[in-house]
N, C-alpha and C. Protein backbone atom coordinates (compact mmCIF):
# COMPACT_ATOMS: atom_id res chain seq x y z
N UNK A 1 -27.28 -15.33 -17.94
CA UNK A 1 -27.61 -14.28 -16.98
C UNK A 1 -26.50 -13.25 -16.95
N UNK A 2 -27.09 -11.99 -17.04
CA UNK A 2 -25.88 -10.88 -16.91
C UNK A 2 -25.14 -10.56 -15.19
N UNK A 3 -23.75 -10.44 -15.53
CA UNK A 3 -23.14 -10.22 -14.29
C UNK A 3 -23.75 -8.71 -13.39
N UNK A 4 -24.62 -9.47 -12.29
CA UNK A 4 -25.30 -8.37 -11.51
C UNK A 4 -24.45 -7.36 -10.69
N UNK A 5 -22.37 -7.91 -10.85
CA UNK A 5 -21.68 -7.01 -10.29
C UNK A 5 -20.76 -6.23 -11.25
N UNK A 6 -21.11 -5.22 -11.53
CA UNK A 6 -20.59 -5.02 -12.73
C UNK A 6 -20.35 -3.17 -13.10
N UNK A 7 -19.82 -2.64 -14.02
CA UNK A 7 -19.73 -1.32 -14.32
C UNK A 7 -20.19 -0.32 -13.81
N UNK A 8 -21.65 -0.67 -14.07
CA UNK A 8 -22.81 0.58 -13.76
C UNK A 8 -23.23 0.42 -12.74
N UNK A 9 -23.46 -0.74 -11.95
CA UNK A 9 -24.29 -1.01 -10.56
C UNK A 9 -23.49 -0.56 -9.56
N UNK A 10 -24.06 0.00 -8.58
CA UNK A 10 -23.51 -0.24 -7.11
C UNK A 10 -24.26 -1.12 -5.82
N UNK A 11 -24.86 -2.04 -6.09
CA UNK A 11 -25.17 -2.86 -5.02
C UNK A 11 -24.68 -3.36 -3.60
N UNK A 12 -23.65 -3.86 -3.94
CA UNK A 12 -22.76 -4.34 -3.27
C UNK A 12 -22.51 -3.35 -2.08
N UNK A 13 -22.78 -3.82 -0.58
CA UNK A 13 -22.24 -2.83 0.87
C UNK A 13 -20.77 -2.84 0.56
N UNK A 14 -20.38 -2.30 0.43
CA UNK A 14 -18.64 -1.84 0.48
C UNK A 14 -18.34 -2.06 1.35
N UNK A 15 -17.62 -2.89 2.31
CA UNK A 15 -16.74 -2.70 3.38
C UNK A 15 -15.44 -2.01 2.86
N UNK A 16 -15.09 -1.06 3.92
CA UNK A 16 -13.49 -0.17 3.50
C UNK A 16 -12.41 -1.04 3.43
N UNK A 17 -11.97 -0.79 2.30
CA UNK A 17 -10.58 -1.37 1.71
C UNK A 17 -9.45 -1.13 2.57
N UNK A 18 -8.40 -1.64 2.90
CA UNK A 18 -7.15 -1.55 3.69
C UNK A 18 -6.33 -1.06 2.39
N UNK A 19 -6.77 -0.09 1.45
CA UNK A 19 -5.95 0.27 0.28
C UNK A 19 -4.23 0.26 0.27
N UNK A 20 -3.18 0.70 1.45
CA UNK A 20 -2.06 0.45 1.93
C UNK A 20 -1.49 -1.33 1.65
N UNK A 21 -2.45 -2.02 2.35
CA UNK A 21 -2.02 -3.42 2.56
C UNK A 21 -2.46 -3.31 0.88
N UNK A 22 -3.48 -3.71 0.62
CA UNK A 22 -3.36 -4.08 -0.86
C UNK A 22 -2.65 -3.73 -1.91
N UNK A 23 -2.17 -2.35 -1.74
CA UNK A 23 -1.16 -1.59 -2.72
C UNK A 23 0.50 -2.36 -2.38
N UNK A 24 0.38 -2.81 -1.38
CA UNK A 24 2.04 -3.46 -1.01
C UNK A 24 1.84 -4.54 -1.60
N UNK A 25 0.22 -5.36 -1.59
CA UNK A 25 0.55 -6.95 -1.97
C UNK A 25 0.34 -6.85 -3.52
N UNK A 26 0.52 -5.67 -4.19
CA UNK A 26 -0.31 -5.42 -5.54
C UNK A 26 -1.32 -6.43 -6.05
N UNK A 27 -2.84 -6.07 -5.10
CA UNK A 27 -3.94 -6.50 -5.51
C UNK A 27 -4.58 -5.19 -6.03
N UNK A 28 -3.58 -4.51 -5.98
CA UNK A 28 -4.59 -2.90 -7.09
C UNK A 28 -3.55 -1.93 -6.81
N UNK A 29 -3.70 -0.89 -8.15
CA UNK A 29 -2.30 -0.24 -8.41
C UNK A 29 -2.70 1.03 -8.30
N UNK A 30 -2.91 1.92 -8.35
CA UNK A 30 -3.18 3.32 -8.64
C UNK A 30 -2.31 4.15 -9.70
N UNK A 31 -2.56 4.33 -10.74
CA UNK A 31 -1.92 4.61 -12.18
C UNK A 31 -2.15 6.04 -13.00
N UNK A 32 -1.49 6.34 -13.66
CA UNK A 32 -1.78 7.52 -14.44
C UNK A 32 -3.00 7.16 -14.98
N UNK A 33 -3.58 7.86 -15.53
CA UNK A 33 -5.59 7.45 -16.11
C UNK A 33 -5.45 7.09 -17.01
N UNK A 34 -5.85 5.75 -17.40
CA UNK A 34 -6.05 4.63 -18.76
C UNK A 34 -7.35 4.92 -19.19
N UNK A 35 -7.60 4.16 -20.19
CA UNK A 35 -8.87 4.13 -21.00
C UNK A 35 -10.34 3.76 -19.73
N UNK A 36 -10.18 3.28 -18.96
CA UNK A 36 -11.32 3.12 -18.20
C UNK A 36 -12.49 2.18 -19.30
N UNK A 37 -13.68 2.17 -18.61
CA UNK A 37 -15.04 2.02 -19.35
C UNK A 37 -15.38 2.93 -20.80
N UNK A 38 -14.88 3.73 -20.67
CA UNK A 38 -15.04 4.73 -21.92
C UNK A 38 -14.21 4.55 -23.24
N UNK A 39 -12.97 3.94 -23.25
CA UNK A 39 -11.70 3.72 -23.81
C UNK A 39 -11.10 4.67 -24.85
N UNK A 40 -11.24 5.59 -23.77
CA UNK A 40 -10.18 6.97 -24.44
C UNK A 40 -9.24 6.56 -23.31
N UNK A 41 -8.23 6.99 -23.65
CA UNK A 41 -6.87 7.06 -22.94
C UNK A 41 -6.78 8.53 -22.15
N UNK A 42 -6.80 8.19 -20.89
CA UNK A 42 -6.90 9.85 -20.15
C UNK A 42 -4.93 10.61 -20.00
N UNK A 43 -5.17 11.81 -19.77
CA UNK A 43 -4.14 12.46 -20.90
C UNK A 43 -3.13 12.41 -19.28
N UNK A 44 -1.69 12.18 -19.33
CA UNK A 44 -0.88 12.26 -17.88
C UNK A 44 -0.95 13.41 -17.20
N UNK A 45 -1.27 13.58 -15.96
CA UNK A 45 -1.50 14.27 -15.17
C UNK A 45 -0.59 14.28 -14.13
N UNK A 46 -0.18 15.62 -13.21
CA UNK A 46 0.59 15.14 -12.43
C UNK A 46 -0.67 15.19 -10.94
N UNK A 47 -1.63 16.03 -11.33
CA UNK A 47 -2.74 16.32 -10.33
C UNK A 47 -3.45 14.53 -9.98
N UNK A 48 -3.20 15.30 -8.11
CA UNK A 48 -3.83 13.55 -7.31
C UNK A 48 -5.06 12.96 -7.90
N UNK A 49 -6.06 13.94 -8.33
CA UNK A 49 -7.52 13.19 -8.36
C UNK A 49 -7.42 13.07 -9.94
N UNK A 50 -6.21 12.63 -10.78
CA UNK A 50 -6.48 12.10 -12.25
C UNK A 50 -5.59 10.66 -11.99
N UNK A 51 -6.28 9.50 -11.84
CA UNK A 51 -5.99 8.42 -12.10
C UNK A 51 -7.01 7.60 -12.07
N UNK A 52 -6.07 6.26 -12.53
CA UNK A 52 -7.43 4.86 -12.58
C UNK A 52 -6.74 3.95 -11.23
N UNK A 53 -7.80 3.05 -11.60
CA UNK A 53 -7.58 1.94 -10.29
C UNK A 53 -7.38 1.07 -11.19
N UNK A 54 -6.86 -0.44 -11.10
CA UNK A 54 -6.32 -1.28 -11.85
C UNK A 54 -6.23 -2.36 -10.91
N UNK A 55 -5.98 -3.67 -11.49
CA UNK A 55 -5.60 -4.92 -10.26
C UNK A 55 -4.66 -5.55 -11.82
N UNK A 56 -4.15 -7.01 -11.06
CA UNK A 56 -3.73 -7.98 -11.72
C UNK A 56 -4.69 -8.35 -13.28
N UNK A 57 -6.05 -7.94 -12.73
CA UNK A 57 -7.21 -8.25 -14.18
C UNK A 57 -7.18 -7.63 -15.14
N UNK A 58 -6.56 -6.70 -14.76
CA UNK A 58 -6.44 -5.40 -15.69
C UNK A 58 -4.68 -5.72 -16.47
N UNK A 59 -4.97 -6.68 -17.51
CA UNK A 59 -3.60 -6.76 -18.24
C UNK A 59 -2.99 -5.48 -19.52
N UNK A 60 -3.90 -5.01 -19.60
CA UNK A 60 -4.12 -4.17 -20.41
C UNK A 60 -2.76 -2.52 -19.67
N UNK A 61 -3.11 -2.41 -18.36
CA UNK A 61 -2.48 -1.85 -17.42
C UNK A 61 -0.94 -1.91 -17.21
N UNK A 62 -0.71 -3.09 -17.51
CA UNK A 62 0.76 -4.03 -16.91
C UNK A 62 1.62 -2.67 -17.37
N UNK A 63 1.86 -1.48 -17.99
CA UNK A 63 3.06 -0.65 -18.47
C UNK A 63 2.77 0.53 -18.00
N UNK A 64 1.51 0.52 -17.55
CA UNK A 64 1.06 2.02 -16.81
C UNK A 64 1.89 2.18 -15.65
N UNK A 65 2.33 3.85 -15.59
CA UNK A 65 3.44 4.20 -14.40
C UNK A 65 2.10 4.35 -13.47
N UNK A 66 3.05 3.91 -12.08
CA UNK A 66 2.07 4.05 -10.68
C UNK A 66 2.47 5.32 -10.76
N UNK A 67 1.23 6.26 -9.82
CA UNK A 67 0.65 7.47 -9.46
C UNK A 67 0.69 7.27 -8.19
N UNK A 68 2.14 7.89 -7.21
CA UNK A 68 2.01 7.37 -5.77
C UNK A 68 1.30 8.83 -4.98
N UNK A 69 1.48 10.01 -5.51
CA UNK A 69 0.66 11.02 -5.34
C UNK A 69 -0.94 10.99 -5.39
N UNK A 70 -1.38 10.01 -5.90
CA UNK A 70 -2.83 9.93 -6.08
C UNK A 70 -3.21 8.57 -5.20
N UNK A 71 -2.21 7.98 -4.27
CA UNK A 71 -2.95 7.00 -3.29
C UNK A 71 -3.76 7.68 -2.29
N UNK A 72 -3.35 8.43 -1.66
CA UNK A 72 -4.53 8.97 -0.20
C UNK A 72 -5.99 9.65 -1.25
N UNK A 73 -5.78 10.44 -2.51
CA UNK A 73 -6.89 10.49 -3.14
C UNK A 73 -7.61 9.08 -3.49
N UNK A 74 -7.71 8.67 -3.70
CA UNK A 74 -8.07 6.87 -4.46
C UNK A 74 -8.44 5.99 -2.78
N UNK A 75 -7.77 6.38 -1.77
CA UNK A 75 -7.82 5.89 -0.96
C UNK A 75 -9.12 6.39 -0.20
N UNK A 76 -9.22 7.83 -0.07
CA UNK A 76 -10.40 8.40 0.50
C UNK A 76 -11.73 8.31 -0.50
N UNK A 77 -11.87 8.37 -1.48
CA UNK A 77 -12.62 8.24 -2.65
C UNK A 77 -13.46 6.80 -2.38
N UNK A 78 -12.04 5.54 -2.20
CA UNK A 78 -12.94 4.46 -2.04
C UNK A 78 -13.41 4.06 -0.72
N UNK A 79 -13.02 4.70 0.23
CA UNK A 79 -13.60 4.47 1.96
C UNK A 79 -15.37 5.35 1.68
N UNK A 80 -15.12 6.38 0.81
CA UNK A 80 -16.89 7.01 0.24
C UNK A 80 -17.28 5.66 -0.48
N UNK A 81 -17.41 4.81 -0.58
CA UNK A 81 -18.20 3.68 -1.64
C UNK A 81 -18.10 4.54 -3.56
N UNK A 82 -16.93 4.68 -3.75
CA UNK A 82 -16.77 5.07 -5.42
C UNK A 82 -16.61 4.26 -6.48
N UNK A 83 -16.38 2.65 -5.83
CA UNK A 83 -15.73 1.88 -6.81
C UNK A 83 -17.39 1.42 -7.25
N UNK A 84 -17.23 0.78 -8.42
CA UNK A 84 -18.64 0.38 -8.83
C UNK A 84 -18.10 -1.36 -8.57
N UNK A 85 -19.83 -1.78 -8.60
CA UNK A 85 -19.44 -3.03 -8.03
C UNK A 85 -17.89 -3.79 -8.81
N UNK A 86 -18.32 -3.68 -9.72
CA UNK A 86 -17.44 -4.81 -10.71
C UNK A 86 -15.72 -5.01 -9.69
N UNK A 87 -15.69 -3.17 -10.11
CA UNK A 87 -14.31 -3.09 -10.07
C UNK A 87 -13.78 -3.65 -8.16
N UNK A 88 -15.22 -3.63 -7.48
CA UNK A 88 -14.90 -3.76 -6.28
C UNK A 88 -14.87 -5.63 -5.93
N UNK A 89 -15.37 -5.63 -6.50
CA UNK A 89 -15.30 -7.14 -6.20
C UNK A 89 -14.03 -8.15 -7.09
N UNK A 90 -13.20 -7.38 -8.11
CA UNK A 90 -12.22 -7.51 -8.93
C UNK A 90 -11.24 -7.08 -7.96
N UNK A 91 -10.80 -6.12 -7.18
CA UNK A 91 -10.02 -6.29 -5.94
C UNK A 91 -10.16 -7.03 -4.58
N UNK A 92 -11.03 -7.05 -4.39
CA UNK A 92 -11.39 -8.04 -3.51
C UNK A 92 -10.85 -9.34 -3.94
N UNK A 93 -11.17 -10.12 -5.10
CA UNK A 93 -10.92 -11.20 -5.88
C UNK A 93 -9.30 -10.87 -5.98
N UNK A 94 -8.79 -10.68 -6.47
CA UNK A 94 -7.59 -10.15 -6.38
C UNK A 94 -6.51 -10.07 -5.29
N UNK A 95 -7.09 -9.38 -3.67
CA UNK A 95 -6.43 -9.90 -2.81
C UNK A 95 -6.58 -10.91 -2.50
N UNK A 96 -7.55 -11.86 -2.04
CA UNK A 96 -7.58 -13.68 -2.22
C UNK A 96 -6.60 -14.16 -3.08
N UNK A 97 -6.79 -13.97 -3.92
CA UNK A 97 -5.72 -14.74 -5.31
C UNK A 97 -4.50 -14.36 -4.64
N UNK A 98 -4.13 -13.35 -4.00
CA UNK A 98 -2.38 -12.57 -3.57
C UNK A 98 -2.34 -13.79 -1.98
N UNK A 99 -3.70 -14.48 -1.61
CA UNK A 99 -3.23 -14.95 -0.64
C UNK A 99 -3.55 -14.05 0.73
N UNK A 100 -4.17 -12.59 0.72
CA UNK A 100 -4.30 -12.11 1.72
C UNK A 100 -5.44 -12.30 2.45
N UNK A 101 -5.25 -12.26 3.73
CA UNK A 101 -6.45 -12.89 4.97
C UNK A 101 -7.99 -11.41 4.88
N UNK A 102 -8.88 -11.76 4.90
CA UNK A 102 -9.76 -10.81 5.36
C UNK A 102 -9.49 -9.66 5.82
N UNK A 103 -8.86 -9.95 7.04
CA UNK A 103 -8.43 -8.93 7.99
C UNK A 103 -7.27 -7.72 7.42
N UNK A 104 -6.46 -8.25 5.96
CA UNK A 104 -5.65 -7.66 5.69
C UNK A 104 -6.30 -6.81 4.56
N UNK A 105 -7.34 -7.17 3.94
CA UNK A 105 -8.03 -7.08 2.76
C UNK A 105 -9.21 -5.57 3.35
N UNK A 106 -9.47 -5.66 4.25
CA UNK A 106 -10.55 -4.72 4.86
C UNK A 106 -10.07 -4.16 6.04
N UNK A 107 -10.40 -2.47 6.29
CA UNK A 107 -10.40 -2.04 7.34
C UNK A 107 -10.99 -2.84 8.90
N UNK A 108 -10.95 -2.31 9.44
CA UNK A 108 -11.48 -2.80 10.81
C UNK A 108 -12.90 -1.28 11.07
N UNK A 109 -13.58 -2.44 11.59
CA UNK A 109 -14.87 -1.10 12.07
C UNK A 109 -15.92 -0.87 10.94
């Protein structure tokens, strides 16, 4: 059976990410723009809205410089529901694995 959470789908209700708490416990990084789904390598930017999202799953990532200019972009982007399932449930998965509680993992409201 194919993974129903995945690239292209958005199924999944998004509850809003506590992106702050997770960026401290690095369950997701915000980075200059990597290859993504497409696997071209996106070109360094110093502009907020050019980056990727990344977690611990993403080993491929491990040398990419963080983009701390592009957190409140990445941050508002994913409170709109932008992440596609996969990648959302790969942070989610991710803060668990870091050990963080629900409450730290998701906004309130």
């Amino acid at each position: 059976m194919a993974n129903k959470y995945n690239a292209t789908t958005r199924n999944i209700k998004q509850k809003k990410l506590n992106v702050p708490a997770l960026l401290k416990a690095k369950a997701l990084r915000v980075t200059v723009p990597g290859p993504g789904v497409t696997g071209k390598k996106g070109k360094k930017s110093d502009a907020p809205d050019k980056f990727s999202v990344v977690t611990p799953k993403n080993p491929q990532a491990k040398g990419w410089e963080d983009k701390p200019n592009s957190y409140s972009k990445a941050e508002k982007l994913m409170d709109k529901g932008w992440l596609d399932d996969g990648k959302y449930r790969q942070i989610v998965d991710s803060a668990k694995a870091k050990g963080l509680p629900r409450k730290r993992i998701f906004k309130e409201g």
